[in-house]
C-alpha atoms as a PDB file:
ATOM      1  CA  UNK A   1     224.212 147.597 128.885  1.00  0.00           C
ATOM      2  CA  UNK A   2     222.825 150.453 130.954  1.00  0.00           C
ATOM      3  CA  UNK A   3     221.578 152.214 127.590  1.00  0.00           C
ATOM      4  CA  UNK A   4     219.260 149.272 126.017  1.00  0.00           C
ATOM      5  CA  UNK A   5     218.500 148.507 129.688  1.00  0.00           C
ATOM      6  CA  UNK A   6     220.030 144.333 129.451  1.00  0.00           C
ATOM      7  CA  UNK A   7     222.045 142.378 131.556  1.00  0.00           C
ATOM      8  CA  UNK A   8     224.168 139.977 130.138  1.00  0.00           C
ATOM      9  CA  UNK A   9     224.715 136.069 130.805  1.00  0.00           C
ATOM     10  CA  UNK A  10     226.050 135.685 134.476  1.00  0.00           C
ATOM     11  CA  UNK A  11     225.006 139.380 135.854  1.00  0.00           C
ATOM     12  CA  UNK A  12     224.750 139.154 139.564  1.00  0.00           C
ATOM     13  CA  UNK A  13     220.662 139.352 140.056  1.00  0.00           C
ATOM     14  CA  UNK A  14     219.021 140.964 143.418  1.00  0.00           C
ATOM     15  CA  UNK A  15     214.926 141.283 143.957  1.00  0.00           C
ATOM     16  CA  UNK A  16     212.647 140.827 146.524  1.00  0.00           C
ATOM     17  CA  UNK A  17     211.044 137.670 147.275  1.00  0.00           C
ATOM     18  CA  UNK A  18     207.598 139.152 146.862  1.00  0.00           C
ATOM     19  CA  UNK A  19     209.037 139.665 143.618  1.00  0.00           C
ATOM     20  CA  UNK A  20     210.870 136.111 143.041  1.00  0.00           C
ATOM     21  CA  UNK A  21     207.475 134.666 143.996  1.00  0.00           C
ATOM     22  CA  UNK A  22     205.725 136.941 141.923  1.00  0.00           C
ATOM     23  CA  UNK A  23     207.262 135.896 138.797  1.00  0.00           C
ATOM     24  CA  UNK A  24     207.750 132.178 139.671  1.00  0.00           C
ATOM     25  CA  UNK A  25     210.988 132.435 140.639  1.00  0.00           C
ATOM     26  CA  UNK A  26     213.422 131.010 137.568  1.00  0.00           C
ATOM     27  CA  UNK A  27     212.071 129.088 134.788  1.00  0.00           C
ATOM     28  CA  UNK A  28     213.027 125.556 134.510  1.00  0.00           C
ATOM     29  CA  UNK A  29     211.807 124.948 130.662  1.00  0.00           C
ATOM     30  CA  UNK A  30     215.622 126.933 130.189  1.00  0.00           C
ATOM     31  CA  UNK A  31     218.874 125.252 130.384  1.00  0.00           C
ATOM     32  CA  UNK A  32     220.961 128.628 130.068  1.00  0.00           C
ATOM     33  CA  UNK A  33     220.437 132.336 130.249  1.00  0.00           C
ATOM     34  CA  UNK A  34     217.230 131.349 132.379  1.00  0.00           C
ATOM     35  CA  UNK A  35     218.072 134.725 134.027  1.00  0.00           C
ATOM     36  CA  UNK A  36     217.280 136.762 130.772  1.00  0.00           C
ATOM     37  CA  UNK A  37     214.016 135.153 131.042  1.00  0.00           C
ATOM     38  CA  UNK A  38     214.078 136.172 134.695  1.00  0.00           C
ATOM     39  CA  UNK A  39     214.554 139.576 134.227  1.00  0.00           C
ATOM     40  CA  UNK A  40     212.314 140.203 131.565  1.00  0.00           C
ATOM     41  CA  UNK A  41     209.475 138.852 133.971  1.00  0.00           C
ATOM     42  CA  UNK A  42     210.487 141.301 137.211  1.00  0.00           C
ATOM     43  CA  UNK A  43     210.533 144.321 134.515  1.00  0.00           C
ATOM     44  CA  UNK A  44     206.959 143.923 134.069  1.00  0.00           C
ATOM     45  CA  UNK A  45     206.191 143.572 137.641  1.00  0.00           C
ATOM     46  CA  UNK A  46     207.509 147.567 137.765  1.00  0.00           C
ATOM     47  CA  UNK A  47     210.638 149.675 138.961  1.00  0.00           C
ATOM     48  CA  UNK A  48     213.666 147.891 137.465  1.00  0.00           C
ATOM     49  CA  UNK A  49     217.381 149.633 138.190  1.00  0.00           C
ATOM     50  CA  UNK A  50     220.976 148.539 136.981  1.00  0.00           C
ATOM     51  CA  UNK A  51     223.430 149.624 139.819  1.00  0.00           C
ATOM     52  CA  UNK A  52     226.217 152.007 139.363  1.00  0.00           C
ATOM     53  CA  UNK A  53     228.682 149.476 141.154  1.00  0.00           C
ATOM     54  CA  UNK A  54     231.370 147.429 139.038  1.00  0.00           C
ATOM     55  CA  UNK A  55     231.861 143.545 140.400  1.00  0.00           C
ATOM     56  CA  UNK A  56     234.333 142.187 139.304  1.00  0.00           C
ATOM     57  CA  UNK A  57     234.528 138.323 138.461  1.00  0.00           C
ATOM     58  CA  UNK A  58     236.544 135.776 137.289  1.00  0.00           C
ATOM     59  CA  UNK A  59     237.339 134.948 133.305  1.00  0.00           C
ATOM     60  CA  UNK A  60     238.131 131.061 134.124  1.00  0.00           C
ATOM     61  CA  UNK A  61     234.779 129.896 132.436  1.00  0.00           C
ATOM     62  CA  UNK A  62     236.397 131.901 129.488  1.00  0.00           C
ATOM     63  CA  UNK A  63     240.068 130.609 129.321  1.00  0.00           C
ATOM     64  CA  UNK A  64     238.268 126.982 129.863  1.00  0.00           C
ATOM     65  CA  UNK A  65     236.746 126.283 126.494  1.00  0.00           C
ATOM     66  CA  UNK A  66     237.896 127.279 123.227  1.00  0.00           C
ATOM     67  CA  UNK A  67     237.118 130.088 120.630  1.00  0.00           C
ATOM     68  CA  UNK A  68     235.482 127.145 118.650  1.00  0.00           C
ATOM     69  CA  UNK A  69     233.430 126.784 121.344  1.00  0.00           C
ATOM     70  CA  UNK A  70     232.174 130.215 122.136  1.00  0.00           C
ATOM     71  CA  UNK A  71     231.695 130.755 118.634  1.00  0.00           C
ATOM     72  CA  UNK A  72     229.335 127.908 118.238  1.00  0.00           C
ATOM     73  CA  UNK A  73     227.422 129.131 121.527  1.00  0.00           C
ATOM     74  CA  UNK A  74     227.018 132.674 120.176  1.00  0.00           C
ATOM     75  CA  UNK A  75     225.675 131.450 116.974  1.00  0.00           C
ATOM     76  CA  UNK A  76     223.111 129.004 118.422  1.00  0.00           C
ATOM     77  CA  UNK A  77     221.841 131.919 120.288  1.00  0.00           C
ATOM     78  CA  UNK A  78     221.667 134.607 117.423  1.00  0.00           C
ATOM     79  CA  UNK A  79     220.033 131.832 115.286  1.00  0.00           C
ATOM     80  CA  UNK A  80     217.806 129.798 117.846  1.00  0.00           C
ATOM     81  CA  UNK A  81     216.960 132.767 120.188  1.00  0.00           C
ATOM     82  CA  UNK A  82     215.356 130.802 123.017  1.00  0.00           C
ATOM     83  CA  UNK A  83     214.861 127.966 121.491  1.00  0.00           C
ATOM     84  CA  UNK A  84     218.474 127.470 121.877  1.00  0.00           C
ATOM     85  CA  UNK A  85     218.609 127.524 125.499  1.00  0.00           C
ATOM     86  CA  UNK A  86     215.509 124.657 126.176  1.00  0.00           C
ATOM     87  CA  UNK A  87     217.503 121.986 125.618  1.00  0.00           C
ATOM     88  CA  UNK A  88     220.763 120.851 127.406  1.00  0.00           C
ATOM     89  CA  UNK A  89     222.315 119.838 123.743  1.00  0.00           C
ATOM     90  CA  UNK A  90     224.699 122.489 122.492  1.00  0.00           C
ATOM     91  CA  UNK A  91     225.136 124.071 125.663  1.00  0.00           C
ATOM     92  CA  UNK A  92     228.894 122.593 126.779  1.00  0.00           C
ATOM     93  CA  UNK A  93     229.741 125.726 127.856  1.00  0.00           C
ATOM     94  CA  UNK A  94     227.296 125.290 130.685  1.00  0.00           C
ATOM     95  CA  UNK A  95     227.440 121.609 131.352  1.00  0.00           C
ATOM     96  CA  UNK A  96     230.773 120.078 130.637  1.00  0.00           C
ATOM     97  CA  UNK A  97     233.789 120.263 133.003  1.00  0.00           C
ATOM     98  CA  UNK A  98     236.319 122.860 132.525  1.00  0.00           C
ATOM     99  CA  UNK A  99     239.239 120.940 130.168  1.00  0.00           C
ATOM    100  CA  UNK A 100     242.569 121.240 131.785  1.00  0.00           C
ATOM    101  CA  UNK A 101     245.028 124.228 130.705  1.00  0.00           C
ATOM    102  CA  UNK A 102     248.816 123.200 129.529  1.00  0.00           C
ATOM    103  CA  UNK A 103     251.449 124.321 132.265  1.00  0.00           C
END
């Protein structure tokens, strides 16, 4: 991710608020990966830098929904780019409650 310069879905995001302001803060036409959006608005304000650190985070949004699931998600965004993302249809991953794992 460092290489083509991109952070990924659920990337932990720090600015400024001169630059937040600057940029409008997130946009609200977006359902999901608003903070792609985001980013690609504080890059053209200037200096942008991806930091060395590691966090690490949980999987549980993972294990919660299926491969079926993912693999529908994935495609609607390869096909649909952002179109895919202004509406809140299709986008269960986001929205619906995590389903209950077998014990």
């Amino acid at each position: 991710m460092r290489l083509v310069r991109f952070l990924p879905s659920g990337t932990f995001l720090f600015c400024t608020r001169t630059a937040f302001q600057t940029v409008n803060g997130f946009d609200e036409n977006y359902y999901a990966a608003e903070e792609v959006v985001f980013v690609a608005a504080l890059k053209r304000q200037g200096r942008f830098a991806i930091l060395a650190e590691t966090v690490v985070t949980s999987g549980r949004k993972m294990r919660a929904h299926s491969f079926l699931t993912l693999a529908r998600l994935t495609a609607r965004l390869v096909f649909l780019g952002s179109r895919g993302v202004r509406s809140r249809r299709g986008l269960e991953y986001w929205y619906e409650p995590e389903r209950e794992k077998a014990k």
